[in-house]
PDB file of N, CA and C in Angstrom:
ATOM      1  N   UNK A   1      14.601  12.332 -20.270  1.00  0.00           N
ATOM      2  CA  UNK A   1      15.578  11.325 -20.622  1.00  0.00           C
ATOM      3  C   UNK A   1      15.671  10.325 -19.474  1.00  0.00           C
ATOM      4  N   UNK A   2      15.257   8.840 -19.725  1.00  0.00           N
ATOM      5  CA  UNK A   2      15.523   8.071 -18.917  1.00  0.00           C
ATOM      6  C   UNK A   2      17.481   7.312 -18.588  1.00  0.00           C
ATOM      7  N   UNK A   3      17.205   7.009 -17.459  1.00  0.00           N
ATOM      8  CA  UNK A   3      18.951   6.351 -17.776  1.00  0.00           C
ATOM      9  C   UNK A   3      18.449   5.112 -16.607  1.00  0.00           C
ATOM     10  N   UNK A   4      19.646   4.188 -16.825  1.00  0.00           N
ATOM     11  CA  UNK A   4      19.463   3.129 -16.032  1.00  0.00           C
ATOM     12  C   UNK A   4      20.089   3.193 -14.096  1.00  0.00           C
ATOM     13  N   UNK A   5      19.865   2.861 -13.388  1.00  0.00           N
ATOM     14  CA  UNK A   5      20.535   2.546 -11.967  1.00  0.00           C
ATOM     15  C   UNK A   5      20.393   1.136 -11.586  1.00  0.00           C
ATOM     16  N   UNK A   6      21.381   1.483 -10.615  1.00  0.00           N
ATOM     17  CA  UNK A   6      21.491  -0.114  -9.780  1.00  0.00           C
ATOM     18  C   UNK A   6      21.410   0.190  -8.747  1.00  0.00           C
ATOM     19  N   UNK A   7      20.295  -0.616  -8.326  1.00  0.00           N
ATOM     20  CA  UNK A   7      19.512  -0.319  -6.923  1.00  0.00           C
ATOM     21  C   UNK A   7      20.067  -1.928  -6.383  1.00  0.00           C
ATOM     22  N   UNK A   8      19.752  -1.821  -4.588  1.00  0.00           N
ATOM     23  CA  UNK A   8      20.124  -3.014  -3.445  1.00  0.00           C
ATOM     24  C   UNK A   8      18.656  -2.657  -2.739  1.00  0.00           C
ATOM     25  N   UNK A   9      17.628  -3.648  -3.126  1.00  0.00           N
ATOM     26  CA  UNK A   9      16.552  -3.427  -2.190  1.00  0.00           C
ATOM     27  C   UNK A   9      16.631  -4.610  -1.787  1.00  0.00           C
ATOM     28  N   UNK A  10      16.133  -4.890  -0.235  1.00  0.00           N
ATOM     29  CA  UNK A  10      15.983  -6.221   0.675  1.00  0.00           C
ATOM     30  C   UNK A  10      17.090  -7.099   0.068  1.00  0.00           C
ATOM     31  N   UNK A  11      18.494  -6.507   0.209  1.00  0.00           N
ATOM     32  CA  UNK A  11      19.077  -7.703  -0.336  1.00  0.00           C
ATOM     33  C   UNK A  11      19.439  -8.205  -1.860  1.00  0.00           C
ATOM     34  N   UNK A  12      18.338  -7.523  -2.352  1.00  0.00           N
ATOM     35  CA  UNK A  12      18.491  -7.554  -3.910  1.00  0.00           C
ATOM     36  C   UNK A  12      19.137  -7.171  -5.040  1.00  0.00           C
ATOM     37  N   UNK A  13      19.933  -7.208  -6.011  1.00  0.00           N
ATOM     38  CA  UNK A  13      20.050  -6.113  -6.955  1.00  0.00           C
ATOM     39  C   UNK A  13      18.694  -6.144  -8.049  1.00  0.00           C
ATOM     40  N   UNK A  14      19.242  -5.081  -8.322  1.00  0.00           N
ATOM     41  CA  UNK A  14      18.019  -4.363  -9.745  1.00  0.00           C
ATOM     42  C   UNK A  14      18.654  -3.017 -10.205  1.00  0.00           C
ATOM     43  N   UNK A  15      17.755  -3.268 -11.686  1.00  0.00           N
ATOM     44  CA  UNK A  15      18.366  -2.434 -13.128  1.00  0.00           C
ATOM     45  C   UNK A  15      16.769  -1.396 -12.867  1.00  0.00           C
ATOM     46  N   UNK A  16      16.943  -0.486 -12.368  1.00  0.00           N
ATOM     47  CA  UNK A  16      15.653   0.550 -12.362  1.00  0.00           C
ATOM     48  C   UNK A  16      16.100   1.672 -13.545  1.00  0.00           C
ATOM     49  N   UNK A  17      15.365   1.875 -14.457  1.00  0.00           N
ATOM     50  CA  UNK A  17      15.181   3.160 -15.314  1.00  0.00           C
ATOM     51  C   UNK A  17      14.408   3.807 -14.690  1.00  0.00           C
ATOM     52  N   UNK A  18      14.841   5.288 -14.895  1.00  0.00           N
ATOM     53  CA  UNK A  18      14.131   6.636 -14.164  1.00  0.00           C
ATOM     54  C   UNK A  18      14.656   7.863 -14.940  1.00  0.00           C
ATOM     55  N   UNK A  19      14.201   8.621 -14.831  1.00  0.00           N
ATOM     56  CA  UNK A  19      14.538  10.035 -15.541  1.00  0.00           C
ATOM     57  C   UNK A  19      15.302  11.219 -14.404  1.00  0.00           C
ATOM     58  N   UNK A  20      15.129  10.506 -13.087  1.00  0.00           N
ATOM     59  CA  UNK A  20      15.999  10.996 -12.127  1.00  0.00           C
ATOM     60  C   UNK A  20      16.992  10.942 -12.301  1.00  0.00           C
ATOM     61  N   UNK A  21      17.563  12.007 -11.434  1.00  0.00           N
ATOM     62  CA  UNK A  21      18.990  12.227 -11.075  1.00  0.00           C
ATOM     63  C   UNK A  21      19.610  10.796 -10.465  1.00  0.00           C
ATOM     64  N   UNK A  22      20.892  10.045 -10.845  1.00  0.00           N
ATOM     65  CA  UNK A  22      21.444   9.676  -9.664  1.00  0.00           C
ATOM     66  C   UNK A  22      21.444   9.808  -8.210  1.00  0.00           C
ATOM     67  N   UNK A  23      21.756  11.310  -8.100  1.00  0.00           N
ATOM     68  CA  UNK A  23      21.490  11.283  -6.665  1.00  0.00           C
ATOM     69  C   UNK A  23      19.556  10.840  -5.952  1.00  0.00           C
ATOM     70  N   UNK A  24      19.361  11.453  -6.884  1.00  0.00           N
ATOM     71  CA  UNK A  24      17.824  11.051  -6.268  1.00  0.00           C
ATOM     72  C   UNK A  24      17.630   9.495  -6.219  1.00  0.00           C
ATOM     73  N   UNK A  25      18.088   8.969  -7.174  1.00  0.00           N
ATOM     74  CA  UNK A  25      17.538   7.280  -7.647  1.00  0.00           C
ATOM     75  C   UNK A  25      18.173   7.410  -5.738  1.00  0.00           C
ATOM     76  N   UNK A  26      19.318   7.508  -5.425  1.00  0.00           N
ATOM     77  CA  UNK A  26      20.333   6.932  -4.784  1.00  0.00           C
ATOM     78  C   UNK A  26      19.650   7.342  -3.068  1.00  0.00           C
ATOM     79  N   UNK A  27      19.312   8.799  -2.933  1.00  0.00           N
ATOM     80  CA  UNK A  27      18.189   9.086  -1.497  1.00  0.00           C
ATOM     81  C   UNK A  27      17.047   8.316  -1.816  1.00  0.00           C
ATOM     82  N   UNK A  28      16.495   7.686  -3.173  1.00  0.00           N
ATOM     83  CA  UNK A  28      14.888   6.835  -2.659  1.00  0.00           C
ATOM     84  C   UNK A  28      15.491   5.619  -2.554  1.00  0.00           C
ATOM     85  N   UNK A  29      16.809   4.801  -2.489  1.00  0.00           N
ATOM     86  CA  UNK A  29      17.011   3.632  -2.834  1.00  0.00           C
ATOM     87  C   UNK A  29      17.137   3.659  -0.984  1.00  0.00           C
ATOM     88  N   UNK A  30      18.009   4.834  -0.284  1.00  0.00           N
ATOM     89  CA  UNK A  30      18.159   4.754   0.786  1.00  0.00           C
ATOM     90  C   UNK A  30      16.753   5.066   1.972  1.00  0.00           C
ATOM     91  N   UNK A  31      15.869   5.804   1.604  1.00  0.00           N
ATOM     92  CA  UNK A  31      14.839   6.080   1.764  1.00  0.00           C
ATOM     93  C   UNK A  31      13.577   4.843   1.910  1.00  0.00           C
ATOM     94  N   UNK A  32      13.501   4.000   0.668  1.00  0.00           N
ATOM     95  CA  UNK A  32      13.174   2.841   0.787  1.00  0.00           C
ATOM     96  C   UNK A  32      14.199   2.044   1.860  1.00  0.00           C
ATOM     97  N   UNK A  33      15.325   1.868   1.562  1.00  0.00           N
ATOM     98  CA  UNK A  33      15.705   0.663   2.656  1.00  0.00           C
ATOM     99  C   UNK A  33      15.853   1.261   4.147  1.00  0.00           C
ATOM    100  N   UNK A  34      15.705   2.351   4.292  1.00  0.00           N
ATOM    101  CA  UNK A  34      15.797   3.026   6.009  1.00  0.00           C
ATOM    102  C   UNK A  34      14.406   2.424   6.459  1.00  0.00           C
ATOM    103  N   UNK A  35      12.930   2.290   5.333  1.00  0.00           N
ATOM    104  CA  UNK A  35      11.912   1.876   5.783  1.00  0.00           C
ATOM    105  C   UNK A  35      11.770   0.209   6.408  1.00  0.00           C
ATOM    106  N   UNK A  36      12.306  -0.197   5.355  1.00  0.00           N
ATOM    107  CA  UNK A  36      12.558  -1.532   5.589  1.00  0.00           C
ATOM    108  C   UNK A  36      13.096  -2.505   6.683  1.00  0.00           C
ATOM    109  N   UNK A  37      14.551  -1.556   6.943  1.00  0.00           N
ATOM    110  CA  UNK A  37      15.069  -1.874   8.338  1.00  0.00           C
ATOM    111  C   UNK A  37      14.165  -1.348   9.619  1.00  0.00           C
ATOM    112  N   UNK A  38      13.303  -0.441   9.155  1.00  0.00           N
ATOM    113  CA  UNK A  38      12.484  -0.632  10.494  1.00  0.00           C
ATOM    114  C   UNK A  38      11.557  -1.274  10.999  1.00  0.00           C
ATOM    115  N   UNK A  39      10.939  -1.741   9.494  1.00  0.00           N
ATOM    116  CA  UNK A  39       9.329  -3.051   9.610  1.00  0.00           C
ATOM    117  C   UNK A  39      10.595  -4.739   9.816  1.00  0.00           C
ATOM    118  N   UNK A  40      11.666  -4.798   9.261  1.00  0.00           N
ATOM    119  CA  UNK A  40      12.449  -5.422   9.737  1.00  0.00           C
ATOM    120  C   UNK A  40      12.331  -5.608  11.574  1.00  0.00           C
ATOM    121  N   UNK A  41      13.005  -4.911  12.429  1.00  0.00           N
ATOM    122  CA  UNK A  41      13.074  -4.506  13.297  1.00  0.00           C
ATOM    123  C   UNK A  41      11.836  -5.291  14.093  1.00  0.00           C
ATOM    124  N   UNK A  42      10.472  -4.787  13.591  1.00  0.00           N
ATOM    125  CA  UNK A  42       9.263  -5.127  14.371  1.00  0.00           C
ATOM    126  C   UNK A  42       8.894  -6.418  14.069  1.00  0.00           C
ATOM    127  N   UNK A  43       9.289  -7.439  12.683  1.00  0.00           N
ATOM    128  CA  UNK A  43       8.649  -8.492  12.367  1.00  0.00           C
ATOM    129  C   UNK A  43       9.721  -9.386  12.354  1.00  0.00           C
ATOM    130  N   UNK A  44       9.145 -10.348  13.003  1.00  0.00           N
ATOM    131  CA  UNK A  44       9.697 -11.439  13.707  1.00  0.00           C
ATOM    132  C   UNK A  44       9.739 -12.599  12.601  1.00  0.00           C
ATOM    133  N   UNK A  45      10.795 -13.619  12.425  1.00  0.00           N
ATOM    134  CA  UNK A  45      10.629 -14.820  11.632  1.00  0.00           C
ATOM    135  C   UNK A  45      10.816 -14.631  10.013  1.00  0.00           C
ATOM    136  N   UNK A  46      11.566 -13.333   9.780  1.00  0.00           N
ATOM    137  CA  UNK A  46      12.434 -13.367   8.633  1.00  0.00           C
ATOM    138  C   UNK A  46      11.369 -13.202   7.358  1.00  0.00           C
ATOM    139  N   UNK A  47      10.250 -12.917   7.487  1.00  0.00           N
ATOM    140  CA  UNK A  47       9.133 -13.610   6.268  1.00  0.00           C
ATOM    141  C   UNK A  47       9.338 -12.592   5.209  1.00  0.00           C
ATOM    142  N   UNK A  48      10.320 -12.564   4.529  1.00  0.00           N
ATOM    143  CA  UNK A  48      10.969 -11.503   3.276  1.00  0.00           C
ATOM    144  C   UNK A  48       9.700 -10.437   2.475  1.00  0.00           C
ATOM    145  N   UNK A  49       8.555 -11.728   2.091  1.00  0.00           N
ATOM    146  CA  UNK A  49       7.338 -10.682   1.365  1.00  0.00           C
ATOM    147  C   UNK A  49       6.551  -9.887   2.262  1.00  0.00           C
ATOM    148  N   UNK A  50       6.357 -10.709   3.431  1.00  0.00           N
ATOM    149  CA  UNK A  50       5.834 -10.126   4.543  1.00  0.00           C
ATOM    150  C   UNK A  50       6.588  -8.476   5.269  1.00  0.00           C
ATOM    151  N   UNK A  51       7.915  -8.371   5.118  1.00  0.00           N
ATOM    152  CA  UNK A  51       8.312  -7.272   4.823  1.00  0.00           C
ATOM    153  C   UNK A  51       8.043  -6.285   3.916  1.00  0.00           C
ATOM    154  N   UNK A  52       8.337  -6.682   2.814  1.00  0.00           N
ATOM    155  CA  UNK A  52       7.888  -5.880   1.581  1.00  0.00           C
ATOM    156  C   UNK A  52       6.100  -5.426   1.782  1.00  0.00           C
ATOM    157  N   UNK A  53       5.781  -6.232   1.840  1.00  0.00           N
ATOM    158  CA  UNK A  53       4.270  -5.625   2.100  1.00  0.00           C
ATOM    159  C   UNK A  53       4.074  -4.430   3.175  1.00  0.00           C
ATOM    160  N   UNK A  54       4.729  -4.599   4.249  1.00  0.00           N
ATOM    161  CA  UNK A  54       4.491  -3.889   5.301  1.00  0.00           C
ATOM    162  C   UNK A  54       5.297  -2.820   5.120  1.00  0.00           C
ATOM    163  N   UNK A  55       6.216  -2.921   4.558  1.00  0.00           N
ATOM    164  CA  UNK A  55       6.915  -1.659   4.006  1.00  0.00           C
ATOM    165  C   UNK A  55       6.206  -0.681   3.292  1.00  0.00           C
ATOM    166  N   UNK A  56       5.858  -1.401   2.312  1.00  0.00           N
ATOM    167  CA  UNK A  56       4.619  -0.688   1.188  1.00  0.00           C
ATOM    168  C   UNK A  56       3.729  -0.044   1.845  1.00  0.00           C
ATOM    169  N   UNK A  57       3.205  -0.520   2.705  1.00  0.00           N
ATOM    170  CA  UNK A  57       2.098  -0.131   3.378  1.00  0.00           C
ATOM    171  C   UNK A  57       2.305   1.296   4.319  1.00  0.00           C
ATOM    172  N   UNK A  58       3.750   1.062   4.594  1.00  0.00           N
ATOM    173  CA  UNK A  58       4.277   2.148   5.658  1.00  0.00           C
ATOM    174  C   UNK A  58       4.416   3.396   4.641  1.00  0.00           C
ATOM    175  N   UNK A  59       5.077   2.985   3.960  1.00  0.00           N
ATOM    176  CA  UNK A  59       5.260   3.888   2.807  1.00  0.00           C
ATOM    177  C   UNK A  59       3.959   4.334   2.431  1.00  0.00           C
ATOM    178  N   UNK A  60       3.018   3.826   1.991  1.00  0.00           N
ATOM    179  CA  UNK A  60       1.525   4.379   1.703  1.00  0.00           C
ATOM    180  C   UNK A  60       0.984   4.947   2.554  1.00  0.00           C
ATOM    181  N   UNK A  61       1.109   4.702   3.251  1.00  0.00           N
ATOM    182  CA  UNK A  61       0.597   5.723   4.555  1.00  0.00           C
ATOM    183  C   UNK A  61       1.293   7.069   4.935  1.00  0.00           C
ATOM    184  N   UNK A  62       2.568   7.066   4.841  1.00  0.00           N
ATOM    185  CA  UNK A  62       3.490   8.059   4.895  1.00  0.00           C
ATOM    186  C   UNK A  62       2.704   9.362   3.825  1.00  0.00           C
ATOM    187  N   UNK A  63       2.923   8.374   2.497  1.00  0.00           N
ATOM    188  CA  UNK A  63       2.382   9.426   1.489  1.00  0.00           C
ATOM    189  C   UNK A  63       0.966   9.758   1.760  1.00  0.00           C
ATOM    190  N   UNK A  64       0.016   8.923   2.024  1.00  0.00           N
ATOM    191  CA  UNK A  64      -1.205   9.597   2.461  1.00  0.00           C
ATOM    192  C   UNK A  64      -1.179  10.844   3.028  1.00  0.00           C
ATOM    193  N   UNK A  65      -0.965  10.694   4.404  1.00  0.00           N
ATOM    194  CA  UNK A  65      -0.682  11.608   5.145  1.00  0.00           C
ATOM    195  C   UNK A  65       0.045  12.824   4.967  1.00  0.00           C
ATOM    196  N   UNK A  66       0.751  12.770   4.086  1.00  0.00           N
ATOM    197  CA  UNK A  66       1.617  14.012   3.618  1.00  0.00           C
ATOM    198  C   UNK A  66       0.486  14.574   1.996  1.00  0.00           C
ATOM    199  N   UNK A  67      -0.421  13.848   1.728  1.00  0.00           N
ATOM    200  CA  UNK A  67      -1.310  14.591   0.329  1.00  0.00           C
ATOM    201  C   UNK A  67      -2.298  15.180   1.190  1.00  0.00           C
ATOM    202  N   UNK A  68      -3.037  14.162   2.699  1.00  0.00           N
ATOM    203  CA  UNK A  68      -3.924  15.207   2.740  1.00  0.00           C
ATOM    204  C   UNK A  68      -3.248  16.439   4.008  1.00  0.00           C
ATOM    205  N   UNK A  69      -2.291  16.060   4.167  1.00  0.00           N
ATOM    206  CA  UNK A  69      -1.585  17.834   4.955  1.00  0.00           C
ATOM    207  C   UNK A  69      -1.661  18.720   3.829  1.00  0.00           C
ATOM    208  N   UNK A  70      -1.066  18.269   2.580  1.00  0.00           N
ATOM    209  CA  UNK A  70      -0.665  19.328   1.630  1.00  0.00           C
ATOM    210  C   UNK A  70      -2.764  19.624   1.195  1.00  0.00           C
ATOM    211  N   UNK A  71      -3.389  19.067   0.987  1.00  0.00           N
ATOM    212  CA  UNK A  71      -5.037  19.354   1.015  1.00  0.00           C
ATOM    213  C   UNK A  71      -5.415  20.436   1.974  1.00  0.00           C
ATOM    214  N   UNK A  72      -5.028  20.153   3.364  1.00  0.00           N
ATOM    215  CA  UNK A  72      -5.685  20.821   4.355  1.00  0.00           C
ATOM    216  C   UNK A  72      -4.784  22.586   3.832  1.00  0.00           C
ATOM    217  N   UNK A  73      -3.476  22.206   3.895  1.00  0.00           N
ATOM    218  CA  UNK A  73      -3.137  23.713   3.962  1.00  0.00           C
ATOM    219  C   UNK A  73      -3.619  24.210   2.301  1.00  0.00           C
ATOM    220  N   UNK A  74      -3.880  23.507   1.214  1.00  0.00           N
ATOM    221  CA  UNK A  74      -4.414  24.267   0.219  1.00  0.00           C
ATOM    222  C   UNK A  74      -6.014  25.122   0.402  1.00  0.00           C
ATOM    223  N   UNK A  75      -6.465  23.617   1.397  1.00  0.00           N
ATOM    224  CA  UNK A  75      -7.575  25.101   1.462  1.00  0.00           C
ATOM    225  C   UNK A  75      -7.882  25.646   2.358  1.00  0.00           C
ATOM    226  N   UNK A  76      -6.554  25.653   3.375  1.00  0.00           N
ATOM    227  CA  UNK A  76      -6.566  27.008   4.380  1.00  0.00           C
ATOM    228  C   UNK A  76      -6.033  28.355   3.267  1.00  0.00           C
ATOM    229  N   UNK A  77      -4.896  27.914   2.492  1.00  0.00           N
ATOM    230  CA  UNK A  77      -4.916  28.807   1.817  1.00  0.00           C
ATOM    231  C   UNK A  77      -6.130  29.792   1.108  1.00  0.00           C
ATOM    232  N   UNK A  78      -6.675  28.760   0.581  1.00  0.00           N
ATOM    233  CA  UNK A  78      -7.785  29.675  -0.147  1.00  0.00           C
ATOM    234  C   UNK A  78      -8.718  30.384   0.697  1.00  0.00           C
ATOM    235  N   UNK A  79      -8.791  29.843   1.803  1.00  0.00           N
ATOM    236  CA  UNK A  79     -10.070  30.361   2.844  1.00  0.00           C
ATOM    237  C   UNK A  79      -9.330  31.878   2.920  1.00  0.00           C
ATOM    238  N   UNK A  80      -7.441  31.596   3.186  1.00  0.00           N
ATOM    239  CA  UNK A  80      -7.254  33.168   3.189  1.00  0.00           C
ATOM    240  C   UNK A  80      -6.958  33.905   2.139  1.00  0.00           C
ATOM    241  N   UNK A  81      -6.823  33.237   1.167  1.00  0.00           N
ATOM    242  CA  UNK A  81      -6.956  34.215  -0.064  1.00  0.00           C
ATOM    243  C   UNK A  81      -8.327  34.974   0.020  1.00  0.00           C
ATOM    244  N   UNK A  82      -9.444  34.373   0.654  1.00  0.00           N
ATOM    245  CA  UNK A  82     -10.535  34.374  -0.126  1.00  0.00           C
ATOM    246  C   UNK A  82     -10.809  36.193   1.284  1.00  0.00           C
ATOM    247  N   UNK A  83     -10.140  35.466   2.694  1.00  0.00           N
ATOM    248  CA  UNK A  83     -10.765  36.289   3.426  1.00  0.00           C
ATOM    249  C   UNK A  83      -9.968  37.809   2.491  1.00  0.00           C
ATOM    250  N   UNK A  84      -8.622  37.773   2.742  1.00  0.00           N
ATOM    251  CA  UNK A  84      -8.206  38.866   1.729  1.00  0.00           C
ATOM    252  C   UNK A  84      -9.094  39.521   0.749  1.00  0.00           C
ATOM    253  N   UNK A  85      -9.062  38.923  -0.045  1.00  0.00           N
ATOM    254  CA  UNK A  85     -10.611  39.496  -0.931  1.00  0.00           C
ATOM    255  C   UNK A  85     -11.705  40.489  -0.456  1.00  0.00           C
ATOM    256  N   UNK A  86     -12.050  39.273   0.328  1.00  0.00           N
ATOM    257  CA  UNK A  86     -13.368  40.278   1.596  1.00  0.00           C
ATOM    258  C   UNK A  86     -12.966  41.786   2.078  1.00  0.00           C
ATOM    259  N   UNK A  87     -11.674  41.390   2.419  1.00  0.00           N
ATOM    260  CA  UNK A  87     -10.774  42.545   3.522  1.00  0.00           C
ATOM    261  C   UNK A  87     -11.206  43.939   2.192  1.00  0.00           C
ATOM    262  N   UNK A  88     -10.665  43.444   1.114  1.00  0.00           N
ATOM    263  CA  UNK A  88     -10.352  44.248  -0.109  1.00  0.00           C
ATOM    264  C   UNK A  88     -11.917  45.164  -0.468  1.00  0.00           C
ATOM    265  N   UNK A  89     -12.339  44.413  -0.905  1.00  0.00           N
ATOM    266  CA  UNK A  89     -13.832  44.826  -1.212  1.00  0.00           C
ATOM    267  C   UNK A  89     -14.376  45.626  -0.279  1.00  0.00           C
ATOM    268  N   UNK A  90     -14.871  45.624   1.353  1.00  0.00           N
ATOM    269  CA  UNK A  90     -14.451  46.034   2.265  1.00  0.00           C
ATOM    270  C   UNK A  90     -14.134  47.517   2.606  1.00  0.00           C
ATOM    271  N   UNK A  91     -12.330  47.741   2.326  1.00  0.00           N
ATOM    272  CA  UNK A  91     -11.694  48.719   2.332  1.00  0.00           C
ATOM    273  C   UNK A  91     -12.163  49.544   0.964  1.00  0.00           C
ATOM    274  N   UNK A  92     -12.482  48.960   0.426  1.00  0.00           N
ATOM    275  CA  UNK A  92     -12.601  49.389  -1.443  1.00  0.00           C
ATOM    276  C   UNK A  92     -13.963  50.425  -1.398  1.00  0.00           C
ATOM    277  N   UNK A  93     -14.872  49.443  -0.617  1.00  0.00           N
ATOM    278  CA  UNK A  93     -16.046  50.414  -0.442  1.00  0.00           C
ATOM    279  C   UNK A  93     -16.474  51.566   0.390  1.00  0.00           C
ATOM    280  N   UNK A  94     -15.521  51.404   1.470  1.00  0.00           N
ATOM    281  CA  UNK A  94     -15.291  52.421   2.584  1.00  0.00           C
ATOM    282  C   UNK A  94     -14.386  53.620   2.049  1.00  0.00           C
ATOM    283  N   UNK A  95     -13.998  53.643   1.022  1.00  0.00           N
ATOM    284  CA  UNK A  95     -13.081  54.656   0.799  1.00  0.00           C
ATOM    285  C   UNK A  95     -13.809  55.666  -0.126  1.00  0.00           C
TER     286      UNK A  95
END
């Protein structure tokens, strides 16, 4: 079920539909603008899209970095599922 929110990005209002919770719409609305005030912060001369871009970008990178952590530990996982296995077979035949 979608429902509507009212989001304040850069200053803005907006009508966002989402199937989220309120509270959630309400941590990514703050989530997004905590990013913002910080590429804010570094860029000089007010250039509004020039924010938004660099935001995006921060943000894309953020998420990068957090798919391939979640990659690396999936296939550390499996390496130890897999050694488990070994261990198993192993003990299985020694007995």
């Amino acid at each position: 079920m979608s429902g509507s929110h009212c989001i304040r990005i850069l200053g803005r209002e907006l009508q966002v539909r989402s199937s989220a919770t309120p509270e959630t719409v309400q941590e990514i609305e703050a989530f997004v603008n905590d990013t913002v005030a910080r590429v804010e912060s570094r860029v000089r001369g007010g250039d509004r899209l020039g924010v938004a871009i660099l935001s995006l970008m921060t943000l894309a990178e953020e998420h990068l970095a957090v798919i391939k952590k979640q990659d690396r530990n999936k296939c550390n996982t499996e390496q130890v599922v897999e050694l488990i296995r070994t261990i198993d077979e192993v003990l299985s035949g020694a007995a």
